[in-house]
C-alpha atoms as a PDB file:
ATOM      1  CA  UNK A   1      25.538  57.671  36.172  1.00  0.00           C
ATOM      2  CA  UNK A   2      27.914  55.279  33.924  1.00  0.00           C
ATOM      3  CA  UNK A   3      29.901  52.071  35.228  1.00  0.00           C
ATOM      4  CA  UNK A   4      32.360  52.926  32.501  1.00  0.00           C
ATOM      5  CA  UNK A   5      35.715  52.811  33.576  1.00  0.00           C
ATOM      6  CA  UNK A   6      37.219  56.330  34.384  1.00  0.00           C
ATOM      7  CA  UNK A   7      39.221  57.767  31.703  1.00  0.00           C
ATOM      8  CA  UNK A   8      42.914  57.697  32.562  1.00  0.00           C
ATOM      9  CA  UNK A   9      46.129  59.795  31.394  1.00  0.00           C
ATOM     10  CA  UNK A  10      47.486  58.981  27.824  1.00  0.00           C
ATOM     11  CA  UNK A  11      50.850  57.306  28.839  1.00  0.00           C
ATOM     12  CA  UNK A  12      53.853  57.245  27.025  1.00  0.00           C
ATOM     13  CA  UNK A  13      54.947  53.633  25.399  1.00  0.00           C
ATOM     14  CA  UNK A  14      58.075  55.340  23.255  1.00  0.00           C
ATOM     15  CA  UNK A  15      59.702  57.753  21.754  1.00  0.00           C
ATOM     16  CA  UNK A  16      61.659  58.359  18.723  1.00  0.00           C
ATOM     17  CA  UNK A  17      63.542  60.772  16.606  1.00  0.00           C
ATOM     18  CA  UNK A  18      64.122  60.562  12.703  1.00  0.00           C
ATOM     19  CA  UNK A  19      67.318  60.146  11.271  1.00  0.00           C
ATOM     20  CA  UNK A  20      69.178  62.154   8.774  1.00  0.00           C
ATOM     21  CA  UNK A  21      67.581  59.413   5.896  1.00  0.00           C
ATOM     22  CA  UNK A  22      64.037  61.793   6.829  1.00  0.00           C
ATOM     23  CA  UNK A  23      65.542  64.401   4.729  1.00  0.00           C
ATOM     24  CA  UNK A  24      66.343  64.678   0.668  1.00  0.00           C
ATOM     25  CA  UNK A  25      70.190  65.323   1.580  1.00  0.00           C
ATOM     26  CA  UNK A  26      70.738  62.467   4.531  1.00  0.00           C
ATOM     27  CA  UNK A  27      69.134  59.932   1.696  1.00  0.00           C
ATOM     28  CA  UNK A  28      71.649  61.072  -1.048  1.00  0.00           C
ATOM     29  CA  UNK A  29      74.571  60.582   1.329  1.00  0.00           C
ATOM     30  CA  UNK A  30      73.131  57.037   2.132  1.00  0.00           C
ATOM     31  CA  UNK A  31      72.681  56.291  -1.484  1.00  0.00           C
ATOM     32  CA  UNK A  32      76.543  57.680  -1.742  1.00  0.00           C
ATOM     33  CA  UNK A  33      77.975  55.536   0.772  1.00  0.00           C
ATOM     34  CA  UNK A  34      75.835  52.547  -0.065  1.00  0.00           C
ATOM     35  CA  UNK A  35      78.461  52.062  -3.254  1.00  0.00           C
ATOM     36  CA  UNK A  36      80.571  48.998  -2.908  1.00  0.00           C
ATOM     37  CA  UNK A  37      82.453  49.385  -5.907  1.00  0.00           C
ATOM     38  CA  UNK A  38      86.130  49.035  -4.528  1.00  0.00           C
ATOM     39  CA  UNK A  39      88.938  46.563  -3.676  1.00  0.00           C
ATOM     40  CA  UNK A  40      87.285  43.537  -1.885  1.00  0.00           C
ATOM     41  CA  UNK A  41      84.563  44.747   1.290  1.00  0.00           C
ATOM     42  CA  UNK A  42      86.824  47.150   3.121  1.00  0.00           C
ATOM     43  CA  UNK A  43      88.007  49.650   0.617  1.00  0.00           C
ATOM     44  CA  UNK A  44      84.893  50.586  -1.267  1.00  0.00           C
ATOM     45  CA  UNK A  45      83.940  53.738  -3.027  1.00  0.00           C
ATOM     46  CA  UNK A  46      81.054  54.077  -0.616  1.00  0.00           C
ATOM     47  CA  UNK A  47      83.166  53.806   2.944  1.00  0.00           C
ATOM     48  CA  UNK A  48      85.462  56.909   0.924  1.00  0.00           C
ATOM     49  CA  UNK A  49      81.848  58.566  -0.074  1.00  0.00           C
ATOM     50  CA  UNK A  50      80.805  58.291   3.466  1.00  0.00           C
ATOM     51  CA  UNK A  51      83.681  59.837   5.349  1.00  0.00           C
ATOM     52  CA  UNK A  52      83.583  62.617   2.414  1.00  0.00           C
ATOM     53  CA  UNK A  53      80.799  63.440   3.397  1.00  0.00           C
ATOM     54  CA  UNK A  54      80.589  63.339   7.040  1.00  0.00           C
ATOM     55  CA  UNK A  55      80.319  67.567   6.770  1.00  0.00           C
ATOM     56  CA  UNK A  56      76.762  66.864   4.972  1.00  0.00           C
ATOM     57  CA  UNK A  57      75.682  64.321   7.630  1.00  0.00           C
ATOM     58  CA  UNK A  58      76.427  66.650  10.522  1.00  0.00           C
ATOM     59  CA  UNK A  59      74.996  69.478   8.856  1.00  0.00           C
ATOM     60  CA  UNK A  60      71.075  67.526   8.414  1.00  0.00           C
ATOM     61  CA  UNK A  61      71.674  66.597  11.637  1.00  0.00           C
ATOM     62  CA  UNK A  62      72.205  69.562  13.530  1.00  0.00           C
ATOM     63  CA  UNK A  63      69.335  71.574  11.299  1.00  0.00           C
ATOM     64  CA  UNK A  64      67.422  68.447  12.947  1.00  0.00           C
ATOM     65  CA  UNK A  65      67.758  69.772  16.104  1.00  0.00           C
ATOM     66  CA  UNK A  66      67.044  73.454  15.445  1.00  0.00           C
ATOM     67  CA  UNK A  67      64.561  74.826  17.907  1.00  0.00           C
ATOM     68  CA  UNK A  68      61.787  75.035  15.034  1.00  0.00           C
ATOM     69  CA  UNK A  69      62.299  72.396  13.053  1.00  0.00           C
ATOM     70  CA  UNK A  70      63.152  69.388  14.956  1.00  0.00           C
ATOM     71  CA  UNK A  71      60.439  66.463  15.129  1.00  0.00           C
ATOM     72  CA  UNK A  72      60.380  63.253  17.213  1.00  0.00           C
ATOM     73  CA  UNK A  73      57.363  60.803  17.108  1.00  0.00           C
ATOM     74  CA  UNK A  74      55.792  59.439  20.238  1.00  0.00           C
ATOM     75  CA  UNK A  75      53.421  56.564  20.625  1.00  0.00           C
ATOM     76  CA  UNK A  76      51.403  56.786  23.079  1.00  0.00           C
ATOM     77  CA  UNK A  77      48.436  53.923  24.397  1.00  0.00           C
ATOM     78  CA  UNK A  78      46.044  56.057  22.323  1.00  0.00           C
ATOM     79  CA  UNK A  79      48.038  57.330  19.699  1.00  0.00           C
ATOM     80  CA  UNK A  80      51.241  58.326  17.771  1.00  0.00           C
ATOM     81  CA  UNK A  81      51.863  61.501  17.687  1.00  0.00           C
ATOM     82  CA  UNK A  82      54.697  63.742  15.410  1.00  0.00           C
ATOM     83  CA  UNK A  83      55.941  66.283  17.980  1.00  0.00           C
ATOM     84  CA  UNK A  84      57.103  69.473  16.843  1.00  0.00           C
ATOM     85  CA  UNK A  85      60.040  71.782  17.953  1.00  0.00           C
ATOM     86  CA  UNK A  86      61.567  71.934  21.644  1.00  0.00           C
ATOM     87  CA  UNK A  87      58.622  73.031  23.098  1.00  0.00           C
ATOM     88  CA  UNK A  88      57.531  69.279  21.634  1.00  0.00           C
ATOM     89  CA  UNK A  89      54.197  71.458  20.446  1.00  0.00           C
ATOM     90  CA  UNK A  90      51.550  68.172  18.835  1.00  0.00           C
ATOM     91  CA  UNK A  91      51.547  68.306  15.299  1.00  0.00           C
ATOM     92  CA  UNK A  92      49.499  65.682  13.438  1.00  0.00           C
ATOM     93  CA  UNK A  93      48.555  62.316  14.994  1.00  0.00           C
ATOM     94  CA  UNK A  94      47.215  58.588  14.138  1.00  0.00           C
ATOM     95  CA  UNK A  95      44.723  56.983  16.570  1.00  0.00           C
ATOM     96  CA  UNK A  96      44.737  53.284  17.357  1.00  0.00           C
ATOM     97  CA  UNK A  97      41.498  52.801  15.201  1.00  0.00           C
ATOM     98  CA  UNK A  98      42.544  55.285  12.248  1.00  0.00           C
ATOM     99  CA  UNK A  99      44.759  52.510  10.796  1.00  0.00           C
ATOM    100  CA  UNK A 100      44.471  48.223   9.518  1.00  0.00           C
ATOM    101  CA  UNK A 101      48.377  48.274   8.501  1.00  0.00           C
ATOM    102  CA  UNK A 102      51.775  49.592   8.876  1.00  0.00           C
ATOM    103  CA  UNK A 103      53.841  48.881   6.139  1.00  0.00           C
ATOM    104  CA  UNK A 104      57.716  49.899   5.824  1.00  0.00           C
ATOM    105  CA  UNK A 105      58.738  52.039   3.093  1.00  0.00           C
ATOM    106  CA  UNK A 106      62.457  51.745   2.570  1.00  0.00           C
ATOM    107  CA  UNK A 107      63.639  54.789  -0.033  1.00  0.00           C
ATOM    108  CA  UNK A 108      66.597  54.938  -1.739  1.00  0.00           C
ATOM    109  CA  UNK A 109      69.695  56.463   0.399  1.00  0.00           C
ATOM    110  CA  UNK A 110      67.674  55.165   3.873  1.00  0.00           C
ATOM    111  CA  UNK A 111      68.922  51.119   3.823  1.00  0.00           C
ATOM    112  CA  UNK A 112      72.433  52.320   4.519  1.00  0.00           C
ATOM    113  CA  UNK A 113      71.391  54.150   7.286  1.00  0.00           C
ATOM    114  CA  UNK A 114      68.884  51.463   8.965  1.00  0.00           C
ATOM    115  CA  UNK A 115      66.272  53.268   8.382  1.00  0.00           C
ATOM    116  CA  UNK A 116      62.584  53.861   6.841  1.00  0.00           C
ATOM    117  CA  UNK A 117      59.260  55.409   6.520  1.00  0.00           C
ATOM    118  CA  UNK A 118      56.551  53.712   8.056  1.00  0.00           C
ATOM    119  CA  UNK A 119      53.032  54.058   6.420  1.00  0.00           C
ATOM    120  CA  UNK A 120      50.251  53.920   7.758  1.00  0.00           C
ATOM    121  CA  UNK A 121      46.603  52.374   5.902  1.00  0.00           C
ATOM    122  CA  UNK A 122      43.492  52.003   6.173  1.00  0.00           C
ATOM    123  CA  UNK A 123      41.651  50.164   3.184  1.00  0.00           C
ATOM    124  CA  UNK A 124      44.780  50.218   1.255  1.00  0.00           C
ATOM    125  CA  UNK A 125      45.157  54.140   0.901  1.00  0.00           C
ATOM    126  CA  UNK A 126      48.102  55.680   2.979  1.00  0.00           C
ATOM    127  CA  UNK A 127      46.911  57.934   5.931  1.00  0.00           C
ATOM    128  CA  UNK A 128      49.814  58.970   8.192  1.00  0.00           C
ATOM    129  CA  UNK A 129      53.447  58.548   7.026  1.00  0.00           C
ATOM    130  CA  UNK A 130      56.280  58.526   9.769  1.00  0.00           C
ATOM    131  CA  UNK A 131      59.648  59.842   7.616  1.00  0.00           C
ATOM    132  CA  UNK A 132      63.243  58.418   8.467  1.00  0.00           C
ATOM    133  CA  UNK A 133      62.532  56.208  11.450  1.00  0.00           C
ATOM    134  CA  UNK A 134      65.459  54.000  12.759  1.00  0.00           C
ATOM    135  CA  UNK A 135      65.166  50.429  13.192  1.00  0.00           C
ATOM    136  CA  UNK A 136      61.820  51.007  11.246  1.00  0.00           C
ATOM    137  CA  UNK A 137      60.782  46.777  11.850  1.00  0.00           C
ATOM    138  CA  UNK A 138      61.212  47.569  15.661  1.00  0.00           C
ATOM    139  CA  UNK A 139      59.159  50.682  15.649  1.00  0.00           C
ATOM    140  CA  UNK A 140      56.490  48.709  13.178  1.00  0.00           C
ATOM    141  CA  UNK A 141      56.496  46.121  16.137  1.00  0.00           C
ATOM    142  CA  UNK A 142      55.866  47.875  18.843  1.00  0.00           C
ATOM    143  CA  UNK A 143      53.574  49.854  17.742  1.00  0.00           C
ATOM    144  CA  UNK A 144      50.919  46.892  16.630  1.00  0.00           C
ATOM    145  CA  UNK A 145      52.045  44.966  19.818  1.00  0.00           C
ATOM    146  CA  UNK A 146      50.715  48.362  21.622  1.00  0.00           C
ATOM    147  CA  UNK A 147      47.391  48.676  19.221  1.00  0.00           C
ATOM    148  CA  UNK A 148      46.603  44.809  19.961  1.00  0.00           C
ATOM    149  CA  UNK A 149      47.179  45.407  23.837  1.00  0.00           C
ATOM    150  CA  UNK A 150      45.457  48.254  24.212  1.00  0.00           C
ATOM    151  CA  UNK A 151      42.277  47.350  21.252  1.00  0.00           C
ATOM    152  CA  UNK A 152      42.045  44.132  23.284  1.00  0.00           C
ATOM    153  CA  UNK A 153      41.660  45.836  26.866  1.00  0.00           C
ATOM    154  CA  UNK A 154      39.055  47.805  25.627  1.00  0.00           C
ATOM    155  CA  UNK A 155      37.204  44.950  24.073  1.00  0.00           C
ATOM    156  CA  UNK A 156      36.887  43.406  27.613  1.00  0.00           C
ATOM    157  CA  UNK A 157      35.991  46.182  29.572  1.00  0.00           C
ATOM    158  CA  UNK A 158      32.890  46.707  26.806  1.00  0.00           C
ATOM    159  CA  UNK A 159      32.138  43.440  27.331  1.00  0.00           C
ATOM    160  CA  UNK A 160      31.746  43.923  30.862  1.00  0.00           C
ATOM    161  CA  UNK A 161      30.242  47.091  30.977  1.00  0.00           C
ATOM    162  CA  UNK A 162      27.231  45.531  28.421  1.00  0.00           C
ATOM    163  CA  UNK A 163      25.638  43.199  31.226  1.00  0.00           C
ATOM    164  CA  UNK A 164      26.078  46.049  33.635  1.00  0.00           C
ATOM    165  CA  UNK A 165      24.066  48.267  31.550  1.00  0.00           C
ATOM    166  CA  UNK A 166      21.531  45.718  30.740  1.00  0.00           C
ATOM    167  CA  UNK A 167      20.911  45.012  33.923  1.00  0.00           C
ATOM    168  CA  UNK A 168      17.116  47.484  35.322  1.00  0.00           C
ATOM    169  CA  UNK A 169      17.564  49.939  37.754  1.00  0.00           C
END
C-alpha cells in the first residue's frame, strides 16, 4: 500500500478560443487595417481597410465556429489541451513537464488584432504551438503561474512522501 496522495480530477484553470489572426485570411485583414497611411490618426487607409473588410472578418469567424472545425485551448492543472469541434473532442496536448519556455510569436496581420502564437520549447526546439491566441502575454502568464503552482505542490508532497517511505515496516 502507497502513502501517495490520491490522484484527483484534472481541473479546469481557463479557457480560450483563437481569434480570426489563427487563420491565413484574419492575418491579411490585420496586416490591411494595420496601414496608417492617411490624414493625421483618425482617417487612415487602414481604419477604411478594416471596415472594407468587415465581410472577410465575419466570414473566418463564423467558419471558426463550424461544428467541425472550431478549436478552443484549455489549460488545465496538468495540461493544455487544443479542443476540437462542439463535441470539444481532445486533440493534441502539452504536459506541465513537456515544456522549459513559452515564447510569443507575433506574425504579421496578428498585432492589430492583439493577438499571437504562443510556442512552446523544450531545449530550444518548438514542441506545441498555440495559433491566434488573444491577449497572448496574459495567456503566457497564466499558464507558467499555473506550471510553477502546480510543479511546486508536487515537489512538496514528494518530499513528504520520501521519509514516509523510508521509514521500515
Amino acid at each position: 500500500m502507497s502513502n501517495s496522495a490520491p490522484e484527483t480530477a484534472e481541473t479546469t484553470v481557463m479557457t480560450v478560443w483563437p481569434t480570426i489572426a489563427a487563420t491565413g485570411a484574419g492575418r491579411l485583414v490585420g496586416r490591411w487595417s494595420a496601414i496608417e497611411t492617411g490624414l493625421g490618426k483618425f482617417f487612415t487607409l487602414g481604419k477604411l481597410m478594416a471596415l472594407a473588410t468587415i465581410p472577410i472578418s465575419l466570414t473566418v469567424f463564423f467558419w471558426q465556429l463550424m461544428p467541425y472545425v472550431c478549436r478552443r485551448y484549455r489549460l488545465s492543472d496538468r495540461r493544455l489541451i487544443v479542443l476540437v469541434g462542439l463535441g470539444a473532442a481532445e486533440g493534441p496536448s502539452i504536459g506541465l513537464d513537456d515544456f522549459d519556455a513559452v515564447q510569443i510569436d507575433v506574425l504579421p496581420g496578428q498585432a492589430w488584432c492583439d493577438a499571437g502564437d504562443l510556442v512552446f520549447r523544450r531545449d530550444g526546439a518548438e514542441v506545441f504551438r498555440l495559433a491566434g491566441v488573444s491577449r497572448p502575454e496574459a495567456f503566457r502568464q497564466v499558464w507558467l503561474k499555473t506550471r510553477h503552482a502546480v510543479l511546486a505542490v508536487r515537489k512538496v508532497l514528494q518530499e513528504q512522501a520520501a521519509p514516509a517511505e523510508a521509514q521500515p515496516a
